[in-house]
Protein backbone atom coordinates (compact mmCIF):
# COMPACT_ATOMS: atom_id res chain seq x y z
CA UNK A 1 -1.46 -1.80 27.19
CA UNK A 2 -0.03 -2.89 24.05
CA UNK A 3 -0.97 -6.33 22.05
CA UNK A 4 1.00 -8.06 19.49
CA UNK A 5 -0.71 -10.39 17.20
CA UNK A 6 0.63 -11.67 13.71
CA UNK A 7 -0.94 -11.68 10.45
CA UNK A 8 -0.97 -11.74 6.69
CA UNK A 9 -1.83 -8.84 4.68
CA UNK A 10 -2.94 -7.61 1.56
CA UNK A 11 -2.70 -3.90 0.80
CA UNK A 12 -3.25 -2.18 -2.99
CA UNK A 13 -2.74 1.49 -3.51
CA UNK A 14 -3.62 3.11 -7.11
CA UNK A 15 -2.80 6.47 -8.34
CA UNK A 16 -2.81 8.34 -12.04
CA UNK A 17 0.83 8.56 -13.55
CA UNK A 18 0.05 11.69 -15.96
CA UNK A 19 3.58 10.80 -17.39
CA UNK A 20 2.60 7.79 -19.12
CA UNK A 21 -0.49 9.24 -20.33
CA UNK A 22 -0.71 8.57 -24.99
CA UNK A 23 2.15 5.89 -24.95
CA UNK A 24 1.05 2.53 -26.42
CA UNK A 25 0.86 -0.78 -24.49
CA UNK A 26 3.51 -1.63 -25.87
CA UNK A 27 5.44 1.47 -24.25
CA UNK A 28 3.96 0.78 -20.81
CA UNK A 29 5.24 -2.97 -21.04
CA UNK A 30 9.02 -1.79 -21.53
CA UNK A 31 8.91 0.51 -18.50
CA UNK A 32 10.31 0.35 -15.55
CA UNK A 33 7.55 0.61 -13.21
CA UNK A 34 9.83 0.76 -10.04
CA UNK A 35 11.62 3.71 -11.07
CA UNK A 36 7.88 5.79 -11.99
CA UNK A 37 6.85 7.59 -8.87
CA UNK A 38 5.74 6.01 -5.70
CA UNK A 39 3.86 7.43 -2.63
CA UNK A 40 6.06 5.25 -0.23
CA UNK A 41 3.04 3.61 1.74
CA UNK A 42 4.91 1.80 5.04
CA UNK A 43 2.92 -0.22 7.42
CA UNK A 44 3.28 2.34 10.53
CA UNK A 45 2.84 -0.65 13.37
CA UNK A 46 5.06 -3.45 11.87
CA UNK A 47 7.61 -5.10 14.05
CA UNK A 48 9.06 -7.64 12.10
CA UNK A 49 8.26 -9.05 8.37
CA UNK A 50 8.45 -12.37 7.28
CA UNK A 51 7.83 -12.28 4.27
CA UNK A 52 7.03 -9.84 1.26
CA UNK A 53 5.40 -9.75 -2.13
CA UNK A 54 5.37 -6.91 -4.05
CA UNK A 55 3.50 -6.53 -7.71
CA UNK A 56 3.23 -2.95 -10.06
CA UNK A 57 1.02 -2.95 -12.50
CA UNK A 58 -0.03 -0.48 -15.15
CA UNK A 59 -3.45 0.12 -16.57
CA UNK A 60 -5.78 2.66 -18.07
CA UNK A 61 -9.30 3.95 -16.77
CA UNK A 62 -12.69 4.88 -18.59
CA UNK A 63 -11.11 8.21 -19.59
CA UNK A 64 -7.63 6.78 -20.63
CA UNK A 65 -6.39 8.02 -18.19
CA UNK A 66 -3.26 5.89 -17.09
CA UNK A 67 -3.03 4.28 -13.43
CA UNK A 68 -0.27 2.57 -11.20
CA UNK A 69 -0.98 0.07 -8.84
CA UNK A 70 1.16 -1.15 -6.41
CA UNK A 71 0.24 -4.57 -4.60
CA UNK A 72 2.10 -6.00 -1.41
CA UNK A 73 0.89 -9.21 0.37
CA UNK A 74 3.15 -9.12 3.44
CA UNK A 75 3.19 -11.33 6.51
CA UNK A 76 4.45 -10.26 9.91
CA UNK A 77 4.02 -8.83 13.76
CA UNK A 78 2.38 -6.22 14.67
CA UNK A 79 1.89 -4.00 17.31
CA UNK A 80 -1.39 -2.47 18.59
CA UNK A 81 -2.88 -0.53 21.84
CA UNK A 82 -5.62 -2.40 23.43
CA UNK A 83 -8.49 -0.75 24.72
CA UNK A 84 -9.99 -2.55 28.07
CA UNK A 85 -13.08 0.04 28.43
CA UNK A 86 -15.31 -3.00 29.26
CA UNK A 87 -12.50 -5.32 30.92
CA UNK A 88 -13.08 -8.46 31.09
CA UNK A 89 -15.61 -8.65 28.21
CA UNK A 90 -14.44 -6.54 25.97
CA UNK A 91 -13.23 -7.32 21.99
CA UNK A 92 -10.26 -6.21 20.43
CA UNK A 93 -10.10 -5.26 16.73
CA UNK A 94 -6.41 -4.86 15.48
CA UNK A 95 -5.49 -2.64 12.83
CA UNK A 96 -2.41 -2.50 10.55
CA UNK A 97 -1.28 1.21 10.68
CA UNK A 98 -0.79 2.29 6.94
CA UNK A 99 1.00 5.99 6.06
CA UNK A 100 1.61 7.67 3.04
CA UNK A 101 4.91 8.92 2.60
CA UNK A 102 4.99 11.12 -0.26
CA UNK A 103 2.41 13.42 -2.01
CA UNK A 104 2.97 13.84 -5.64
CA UNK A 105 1.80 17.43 -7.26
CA UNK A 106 1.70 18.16 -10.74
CA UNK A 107 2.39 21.96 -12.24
CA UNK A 108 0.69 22.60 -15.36
């Protein structure tokens, strides 16, 4: 049995961008973060969006090491598969489905 509900969402994914590694902030502030790699995360269980935000943002770690991080509030229906093990008293917990897309690999 399938259950749609709606909600709003918040999801933030971070990865290293070796790329970008030794270039000054004022390097990272004139790039194009869009066009830098991007695992393609998709909300698997999505039927219909409403409405999208979507931030990139570029910063460095302890090691100076530098990071991407994508941020997407998104509002929407969703699909999920109830589970009625303890009918009529069960609970339901829904779950956005989130995939990864790509895989990036780096060859030294």
């Amino acid at each position: 049995l399938k259950e749609i509900f709606r909600a709003d969402a918040f999801i933030q994914a971070r990865w290293p961008e070796p790329r970008l590694n030794g270039r000054s902030d004022q390097e990272l502030a004139r790039i194009d973060l869009n066009k830098c790699w991007n695992p393609l995360i998709y909300i698997e269980n999505i039927l219909t969006e409403s409405k999208e935000q979507h931030w990139m943002s570029v910063s460095r770690n302890s090691k100076g090491e530098t990071l991407l991080t994508e941020r997407r509030r998104l509002r929407g229906i969703f699909l999920e598969t109830l589970e009625l093990n303890d009918f009529p008293l069960d609970v339901q917990a829904s779950w956005l489905s989130v995939c990864l897309v790509t895989f990036l690999t780096y060859k030294n």
